[in-house]
PDB file of N, CA and C in Angstrom:
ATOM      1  N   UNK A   1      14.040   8.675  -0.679  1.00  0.00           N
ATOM      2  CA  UNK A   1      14.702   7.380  -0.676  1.00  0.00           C
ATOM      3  C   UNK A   1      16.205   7.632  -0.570  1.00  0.00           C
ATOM      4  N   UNK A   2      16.443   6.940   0.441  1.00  0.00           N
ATOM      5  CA  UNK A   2      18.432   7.654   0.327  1.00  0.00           C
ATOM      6  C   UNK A   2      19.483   5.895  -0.178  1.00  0.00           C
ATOM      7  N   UNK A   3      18.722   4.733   0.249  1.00  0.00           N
ATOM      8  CA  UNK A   3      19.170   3.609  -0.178  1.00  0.00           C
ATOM      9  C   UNK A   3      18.672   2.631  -0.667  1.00  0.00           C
ATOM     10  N   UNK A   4      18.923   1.364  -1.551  1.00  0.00           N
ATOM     11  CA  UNK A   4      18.225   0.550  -2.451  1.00  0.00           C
ATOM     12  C   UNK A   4      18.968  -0.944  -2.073  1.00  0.00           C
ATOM     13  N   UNK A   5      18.009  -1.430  -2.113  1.00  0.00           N
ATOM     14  CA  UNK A   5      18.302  -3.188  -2.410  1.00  0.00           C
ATOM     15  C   UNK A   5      19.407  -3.005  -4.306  1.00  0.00           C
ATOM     16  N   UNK A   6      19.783  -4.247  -4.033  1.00  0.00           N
ATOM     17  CA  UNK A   6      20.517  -4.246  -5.471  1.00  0.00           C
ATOM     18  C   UNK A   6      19.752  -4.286  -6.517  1.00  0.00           C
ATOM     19  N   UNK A   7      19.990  -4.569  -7.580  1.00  0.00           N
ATOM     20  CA  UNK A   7      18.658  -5.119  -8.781  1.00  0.00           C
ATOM     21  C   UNK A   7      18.828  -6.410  -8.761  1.00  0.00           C
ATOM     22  N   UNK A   8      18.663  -7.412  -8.980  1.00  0.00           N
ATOM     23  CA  UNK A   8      18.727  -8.418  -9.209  1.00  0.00           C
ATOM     24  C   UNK A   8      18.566  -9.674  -7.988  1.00  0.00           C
ATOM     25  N   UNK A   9      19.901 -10.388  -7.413  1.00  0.00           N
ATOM     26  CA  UNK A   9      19.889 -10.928  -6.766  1.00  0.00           C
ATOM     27  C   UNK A   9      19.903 -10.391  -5.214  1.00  0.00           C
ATOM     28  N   UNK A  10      19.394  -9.436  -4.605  1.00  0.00           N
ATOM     29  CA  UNK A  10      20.004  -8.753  -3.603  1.00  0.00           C
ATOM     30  C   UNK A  10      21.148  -8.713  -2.241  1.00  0.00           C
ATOM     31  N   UNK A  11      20.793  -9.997  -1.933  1.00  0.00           N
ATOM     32  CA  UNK A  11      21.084 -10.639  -0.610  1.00  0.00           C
ATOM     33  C   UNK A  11      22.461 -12.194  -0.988  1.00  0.00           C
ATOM     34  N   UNK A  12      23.314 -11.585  -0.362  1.00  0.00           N
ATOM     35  CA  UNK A  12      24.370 -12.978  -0.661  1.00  0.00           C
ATOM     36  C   UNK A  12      24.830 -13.615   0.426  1.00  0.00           C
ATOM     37  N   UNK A  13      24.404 -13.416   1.249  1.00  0.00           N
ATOM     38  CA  UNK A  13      23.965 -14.403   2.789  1.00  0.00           C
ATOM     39  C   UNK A  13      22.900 -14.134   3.586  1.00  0.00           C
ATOM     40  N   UNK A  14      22.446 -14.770   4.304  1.00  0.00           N
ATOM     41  CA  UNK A  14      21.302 -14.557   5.079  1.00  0.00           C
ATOM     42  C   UNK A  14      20.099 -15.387   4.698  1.00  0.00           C
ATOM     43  N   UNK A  15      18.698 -15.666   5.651  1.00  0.00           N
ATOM     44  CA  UNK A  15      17.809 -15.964   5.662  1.00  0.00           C
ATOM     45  C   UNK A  15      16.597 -15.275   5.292  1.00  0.00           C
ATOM     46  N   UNK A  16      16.096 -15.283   4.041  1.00  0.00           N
ATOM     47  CA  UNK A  16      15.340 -14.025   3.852  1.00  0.00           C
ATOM     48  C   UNK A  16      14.087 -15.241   2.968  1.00  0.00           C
ATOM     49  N   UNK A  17      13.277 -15.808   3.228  1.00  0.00           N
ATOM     50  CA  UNK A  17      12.176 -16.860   3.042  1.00  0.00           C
ATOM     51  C   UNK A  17      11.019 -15.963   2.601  1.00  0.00           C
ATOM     52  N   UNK A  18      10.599 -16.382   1.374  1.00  0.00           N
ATOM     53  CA  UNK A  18       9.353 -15.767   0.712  1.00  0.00           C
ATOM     54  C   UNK A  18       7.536 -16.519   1.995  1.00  0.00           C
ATOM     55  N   UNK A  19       6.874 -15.764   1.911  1.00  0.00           N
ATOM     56  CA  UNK A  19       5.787 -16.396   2.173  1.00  0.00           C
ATOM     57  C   UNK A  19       4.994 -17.463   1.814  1.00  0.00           C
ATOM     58  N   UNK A  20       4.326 -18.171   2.588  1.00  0.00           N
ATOM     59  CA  UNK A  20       3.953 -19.481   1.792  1.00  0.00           C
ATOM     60  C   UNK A  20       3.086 -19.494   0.075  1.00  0.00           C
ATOM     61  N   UNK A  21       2.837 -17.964   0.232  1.00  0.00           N
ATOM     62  CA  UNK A  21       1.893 -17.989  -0.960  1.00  0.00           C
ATOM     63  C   UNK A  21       3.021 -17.509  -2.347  1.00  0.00           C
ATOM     64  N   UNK A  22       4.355 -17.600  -1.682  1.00  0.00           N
ATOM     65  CA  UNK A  22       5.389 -16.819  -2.918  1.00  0.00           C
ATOM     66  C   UNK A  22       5.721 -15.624  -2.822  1.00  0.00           C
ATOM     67  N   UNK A  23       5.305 -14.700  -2.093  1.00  0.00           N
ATOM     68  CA  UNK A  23       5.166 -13.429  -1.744  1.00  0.00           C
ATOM     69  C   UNK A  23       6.203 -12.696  -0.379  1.00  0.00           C
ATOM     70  N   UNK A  24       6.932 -11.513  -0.947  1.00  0.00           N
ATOM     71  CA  UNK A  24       7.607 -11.117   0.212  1.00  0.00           C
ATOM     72  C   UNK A  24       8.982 -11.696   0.218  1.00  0.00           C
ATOM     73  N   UNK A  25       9.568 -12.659  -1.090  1.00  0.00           N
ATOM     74  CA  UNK A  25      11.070 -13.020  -0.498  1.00  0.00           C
ATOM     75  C   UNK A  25      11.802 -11.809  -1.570  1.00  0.00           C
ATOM     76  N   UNK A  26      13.320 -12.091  -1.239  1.00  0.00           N
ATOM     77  CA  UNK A  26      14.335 -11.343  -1.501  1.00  0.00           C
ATOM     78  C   UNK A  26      13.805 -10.851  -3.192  1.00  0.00           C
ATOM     79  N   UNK A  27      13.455 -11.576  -3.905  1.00  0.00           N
ATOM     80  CA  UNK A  27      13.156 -11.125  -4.850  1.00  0.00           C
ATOM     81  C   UNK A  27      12.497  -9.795  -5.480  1.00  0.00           C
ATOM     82  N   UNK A  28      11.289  -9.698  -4.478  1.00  0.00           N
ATOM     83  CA  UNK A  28      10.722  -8.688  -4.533  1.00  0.00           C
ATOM     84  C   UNK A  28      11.058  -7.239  -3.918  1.00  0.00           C
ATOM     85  N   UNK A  29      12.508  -7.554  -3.383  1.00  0.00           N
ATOM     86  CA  UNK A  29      12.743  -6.371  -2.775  1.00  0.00           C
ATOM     87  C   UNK A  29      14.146  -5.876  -3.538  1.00  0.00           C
ATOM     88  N   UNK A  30      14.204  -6.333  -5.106  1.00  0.00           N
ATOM     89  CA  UNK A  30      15.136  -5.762  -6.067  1.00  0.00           C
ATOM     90  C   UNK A  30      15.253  -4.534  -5.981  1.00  0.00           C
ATOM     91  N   UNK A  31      15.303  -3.760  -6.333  1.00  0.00           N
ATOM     92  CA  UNK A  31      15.726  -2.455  -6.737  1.00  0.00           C
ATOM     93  C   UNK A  31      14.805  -0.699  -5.645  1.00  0.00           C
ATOM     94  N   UNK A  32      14.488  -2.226  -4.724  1.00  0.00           N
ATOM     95  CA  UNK A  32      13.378  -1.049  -3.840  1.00  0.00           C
ATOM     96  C   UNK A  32      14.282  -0.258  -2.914  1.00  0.00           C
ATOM     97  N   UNK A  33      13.338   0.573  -2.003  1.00  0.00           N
ATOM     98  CA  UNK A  33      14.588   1.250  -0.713  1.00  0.00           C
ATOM     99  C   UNK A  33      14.390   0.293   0.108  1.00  0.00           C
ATOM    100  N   UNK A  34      15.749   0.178   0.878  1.00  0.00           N
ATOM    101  CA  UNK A  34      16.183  -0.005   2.106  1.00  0.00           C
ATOM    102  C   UNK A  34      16.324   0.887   3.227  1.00  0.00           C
ATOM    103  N   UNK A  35      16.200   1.710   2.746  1.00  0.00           N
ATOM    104  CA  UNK A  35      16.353   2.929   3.736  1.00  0.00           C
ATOM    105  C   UNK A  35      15.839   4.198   3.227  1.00  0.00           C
ATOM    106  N   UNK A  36      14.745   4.694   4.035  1.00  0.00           N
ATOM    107  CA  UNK A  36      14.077   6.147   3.621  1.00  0.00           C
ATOM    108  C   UNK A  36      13.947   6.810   4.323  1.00  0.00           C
ATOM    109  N   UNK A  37      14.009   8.355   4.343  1.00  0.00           N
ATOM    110  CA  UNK A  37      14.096   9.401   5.515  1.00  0.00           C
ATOM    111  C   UNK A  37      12.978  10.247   4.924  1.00  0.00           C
ATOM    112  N   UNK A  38      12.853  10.975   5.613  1.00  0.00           N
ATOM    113  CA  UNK A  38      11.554  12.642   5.276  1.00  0.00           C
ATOM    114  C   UNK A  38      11.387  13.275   7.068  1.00  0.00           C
ATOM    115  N   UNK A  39      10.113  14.458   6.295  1.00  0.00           N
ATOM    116  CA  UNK A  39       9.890  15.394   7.855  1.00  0.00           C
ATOM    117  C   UNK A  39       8.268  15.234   7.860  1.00  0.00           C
ATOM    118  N   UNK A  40       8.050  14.517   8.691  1.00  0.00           N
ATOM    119  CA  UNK A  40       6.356  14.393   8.589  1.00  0.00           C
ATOM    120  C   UNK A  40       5.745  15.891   9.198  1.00  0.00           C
ATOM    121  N   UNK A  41       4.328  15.739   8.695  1.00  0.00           N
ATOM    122  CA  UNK A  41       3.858  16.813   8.639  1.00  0.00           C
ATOM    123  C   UNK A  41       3.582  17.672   9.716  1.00  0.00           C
ATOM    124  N   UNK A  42       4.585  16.800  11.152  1.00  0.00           N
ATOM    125  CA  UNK A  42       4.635  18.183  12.169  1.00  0.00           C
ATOM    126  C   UNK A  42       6.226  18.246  12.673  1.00  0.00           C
ATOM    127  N   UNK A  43       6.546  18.109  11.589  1.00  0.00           N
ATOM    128  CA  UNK A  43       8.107  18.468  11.845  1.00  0.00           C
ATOM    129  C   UNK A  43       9.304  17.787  11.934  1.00  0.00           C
ATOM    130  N   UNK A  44       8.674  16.387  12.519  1.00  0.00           N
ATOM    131  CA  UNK A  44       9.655  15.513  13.082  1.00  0.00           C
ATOM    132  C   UNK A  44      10.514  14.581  11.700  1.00  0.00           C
ATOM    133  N   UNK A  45      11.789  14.573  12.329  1.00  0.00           N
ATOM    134  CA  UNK A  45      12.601  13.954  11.786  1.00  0.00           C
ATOM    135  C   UNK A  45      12.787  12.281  11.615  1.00  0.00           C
ATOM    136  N   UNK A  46      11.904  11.819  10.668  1.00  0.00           N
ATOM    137  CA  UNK A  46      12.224  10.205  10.758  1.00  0.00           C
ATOM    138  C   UNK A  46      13.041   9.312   9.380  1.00  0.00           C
ATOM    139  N   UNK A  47      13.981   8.058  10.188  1.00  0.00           N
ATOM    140  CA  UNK A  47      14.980   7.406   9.203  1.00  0.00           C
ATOM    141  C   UNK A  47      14.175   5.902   9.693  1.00  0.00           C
ATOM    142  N   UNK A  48      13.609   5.398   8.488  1.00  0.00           N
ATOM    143  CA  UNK A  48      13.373   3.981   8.477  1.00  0.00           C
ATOM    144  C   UNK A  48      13.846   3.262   7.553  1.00  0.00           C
ATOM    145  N   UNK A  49      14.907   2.199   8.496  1.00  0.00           N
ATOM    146  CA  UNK A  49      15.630   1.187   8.037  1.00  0.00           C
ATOM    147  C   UNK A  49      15.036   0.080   7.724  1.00  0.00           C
ATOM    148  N   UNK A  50      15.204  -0.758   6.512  1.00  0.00           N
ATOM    149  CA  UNK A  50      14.460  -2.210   6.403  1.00  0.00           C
ATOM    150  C   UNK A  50      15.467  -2.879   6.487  1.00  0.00           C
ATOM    151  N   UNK A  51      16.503  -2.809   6.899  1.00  0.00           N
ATOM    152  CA  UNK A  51      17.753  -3.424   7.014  1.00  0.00           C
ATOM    153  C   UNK A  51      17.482  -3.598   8.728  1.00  0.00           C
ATOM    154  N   UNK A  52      18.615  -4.468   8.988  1.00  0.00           N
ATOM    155  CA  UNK A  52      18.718  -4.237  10.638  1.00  0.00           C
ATOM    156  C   UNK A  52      20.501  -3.526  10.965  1.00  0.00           C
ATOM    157  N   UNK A  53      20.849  -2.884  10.813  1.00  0.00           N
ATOM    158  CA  UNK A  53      22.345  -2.129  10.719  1.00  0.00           C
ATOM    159  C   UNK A  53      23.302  -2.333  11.930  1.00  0.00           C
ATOM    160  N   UNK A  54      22.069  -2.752  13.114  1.00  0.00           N
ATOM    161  CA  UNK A  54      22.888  -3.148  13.826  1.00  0.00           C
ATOM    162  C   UNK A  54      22.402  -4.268  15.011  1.00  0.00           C
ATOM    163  N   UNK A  55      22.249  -5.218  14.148  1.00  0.00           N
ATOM    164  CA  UNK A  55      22.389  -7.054  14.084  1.00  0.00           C
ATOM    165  C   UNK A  55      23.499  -7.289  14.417  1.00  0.00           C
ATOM    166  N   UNK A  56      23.454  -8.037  15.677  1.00  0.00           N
ATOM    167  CA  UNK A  56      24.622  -8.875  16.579  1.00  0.00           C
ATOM    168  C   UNK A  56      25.545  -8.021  16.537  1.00  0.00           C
ATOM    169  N   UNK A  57      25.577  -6.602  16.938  1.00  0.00           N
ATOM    170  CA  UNK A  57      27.032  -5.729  17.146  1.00  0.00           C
ATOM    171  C   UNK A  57      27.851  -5.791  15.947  1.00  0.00           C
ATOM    172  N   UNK A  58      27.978  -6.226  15.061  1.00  0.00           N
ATOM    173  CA  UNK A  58      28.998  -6.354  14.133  1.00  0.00           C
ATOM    174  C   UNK A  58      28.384  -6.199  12.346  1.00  0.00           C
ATOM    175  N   UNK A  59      28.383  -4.736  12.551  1.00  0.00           N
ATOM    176  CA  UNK A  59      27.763  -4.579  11.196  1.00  0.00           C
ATOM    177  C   UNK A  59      28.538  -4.187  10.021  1.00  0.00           C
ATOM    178  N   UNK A  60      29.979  -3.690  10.351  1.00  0.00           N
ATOM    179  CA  UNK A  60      30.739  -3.596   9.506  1.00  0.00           C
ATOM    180  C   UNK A  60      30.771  -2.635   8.433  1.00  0.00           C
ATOM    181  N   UNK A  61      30.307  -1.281   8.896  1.00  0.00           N
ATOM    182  CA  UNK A  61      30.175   0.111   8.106  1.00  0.00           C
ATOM    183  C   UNK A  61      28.808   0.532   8.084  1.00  0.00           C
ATOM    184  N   UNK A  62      28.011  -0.454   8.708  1.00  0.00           N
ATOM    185  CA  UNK A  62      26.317   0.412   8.925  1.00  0.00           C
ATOM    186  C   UNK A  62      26.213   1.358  10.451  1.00  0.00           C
ATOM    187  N   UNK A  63      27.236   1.708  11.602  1.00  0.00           N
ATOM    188  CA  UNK A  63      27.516   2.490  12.418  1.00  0.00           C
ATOM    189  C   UNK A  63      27.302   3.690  11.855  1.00  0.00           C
ATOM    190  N   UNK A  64      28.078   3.725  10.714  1.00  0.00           N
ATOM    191  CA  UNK A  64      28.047   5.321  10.154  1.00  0.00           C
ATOM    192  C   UNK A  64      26.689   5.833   9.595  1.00  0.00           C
ATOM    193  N   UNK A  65      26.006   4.583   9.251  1.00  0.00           N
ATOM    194  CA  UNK A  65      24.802   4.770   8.495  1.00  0.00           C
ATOM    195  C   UNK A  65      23.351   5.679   9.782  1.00  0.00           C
ATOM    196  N   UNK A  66      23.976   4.514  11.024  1.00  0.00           N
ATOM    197  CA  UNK A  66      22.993   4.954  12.284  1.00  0.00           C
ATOM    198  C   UNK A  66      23.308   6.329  12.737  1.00  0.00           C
ATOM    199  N   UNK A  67      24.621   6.420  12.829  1.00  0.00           N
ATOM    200  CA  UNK A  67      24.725   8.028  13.187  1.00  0.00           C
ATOM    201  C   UNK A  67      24.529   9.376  11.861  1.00  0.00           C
ATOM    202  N   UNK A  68      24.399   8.616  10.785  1.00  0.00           N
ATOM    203  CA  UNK A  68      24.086  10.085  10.072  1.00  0.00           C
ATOM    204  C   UNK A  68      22.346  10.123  10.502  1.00  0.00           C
ATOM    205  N   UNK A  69      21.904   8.811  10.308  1.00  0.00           N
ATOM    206  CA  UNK A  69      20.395   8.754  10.743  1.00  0.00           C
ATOM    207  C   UNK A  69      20.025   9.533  11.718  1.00  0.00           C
ATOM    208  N   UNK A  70      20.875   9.848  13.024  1.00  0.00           N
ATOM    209  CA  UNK A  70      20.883  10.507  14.178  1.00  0.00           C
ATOM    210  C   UNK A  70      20.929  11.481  14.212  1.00  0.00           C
ATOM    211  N   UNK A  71      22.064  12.322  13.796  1.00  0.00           N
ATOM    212  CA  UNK A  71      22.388  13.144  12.981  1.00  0.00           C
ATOM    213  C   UNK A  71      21.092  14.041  12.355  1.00  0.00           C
ATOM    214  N   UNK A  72      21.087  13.564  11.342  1.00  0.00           N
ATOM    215  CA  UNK A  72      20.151  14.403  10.339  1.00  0.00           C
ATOM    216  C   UNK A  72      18.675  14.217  11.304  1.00  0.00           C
ATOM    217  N   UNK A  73      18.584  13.288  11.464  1.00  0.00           N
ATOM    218  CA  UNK A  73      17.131  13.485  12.571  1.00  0.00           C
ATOM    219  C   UNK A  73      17.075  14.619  13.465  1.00  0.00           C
ATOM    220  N   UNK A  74      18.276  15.050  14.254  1.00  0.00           N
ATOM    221  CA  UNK A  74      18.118  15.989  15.476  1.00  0.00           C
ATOM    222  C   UNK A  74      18.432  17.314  15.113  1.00  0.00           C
ATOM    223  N   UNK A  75      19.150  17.482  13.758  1.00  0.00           N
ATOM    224  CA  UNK A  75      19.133  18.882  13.564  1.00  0.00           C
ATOM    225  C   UNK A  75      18.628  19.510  12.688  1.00  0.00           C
ATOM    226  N   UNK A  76      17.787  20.663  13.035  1.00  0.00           N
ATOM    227  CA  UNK A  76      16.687  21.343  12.538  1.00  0.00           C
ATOM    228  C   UNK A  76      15.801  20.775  11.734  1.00  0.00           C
ATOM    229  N   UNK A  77      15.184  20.016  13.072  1.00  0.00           N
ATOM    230  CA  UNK A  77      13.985  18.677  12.222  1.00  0.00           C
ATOM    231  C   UNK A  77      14.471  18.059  11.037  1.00  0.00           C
ATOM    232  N   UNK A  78      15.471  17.671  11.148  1.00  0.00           N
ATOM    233  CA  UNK A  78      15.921  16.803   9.705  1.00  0.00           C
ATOM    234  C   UNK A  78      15.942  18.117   7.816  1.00  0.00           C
ATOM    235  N   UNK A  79      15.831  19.721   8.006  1.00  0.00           N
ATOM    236  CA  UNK A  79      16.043  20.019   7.235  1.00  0.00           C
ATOM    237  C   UNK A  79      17.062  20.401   7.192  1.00  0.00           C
ATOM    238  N   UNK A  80      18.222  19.563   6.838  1.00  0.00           N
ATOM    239  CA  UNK A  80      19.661  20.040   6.547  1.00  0.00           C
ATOM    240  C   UNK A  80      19.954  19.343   5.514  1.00  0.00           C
TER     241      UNK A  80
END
């Protein structure tokens, strides 16, 4: 896990709508990751974002986030 939702309230703009049954809104994604990396079991280097970092061009310091993602993905299968 390399990043986390906040605890509490997470989200202080945006559209983030629970399911009709209550299930799945911002709430439940307190203190979870937002972002997790590893080397699956044939090597490869993967970064999955639950964020979108780069929504409408203008993300405002998540650039850096995509290129370490890049980064650490391409060199030596992500063990660095």
């Amino acid at each position: 896990m390399e990043q986390t939702y906040a605890d509490g309230d997470p989200l202080v703009a945006g559209h983030w709508r629970p399911d009709a049954d209550g299930a799945g809104g911002r709430d439940e994604a307190a203190g979870r990751p937002s972002v997790v990396g590893g080397v699956s079991e044939r090597g490869a280097a993967v970064v999955l974002f639950g964020t979108e970092p780069l929504f409408r061009n203008h993300p405002k310091g998540s650039f850096g986030q995509v290129a370490q993602a890049v980064h650490w993905s391409a060199i030596s299968g992500g063990n660095a």
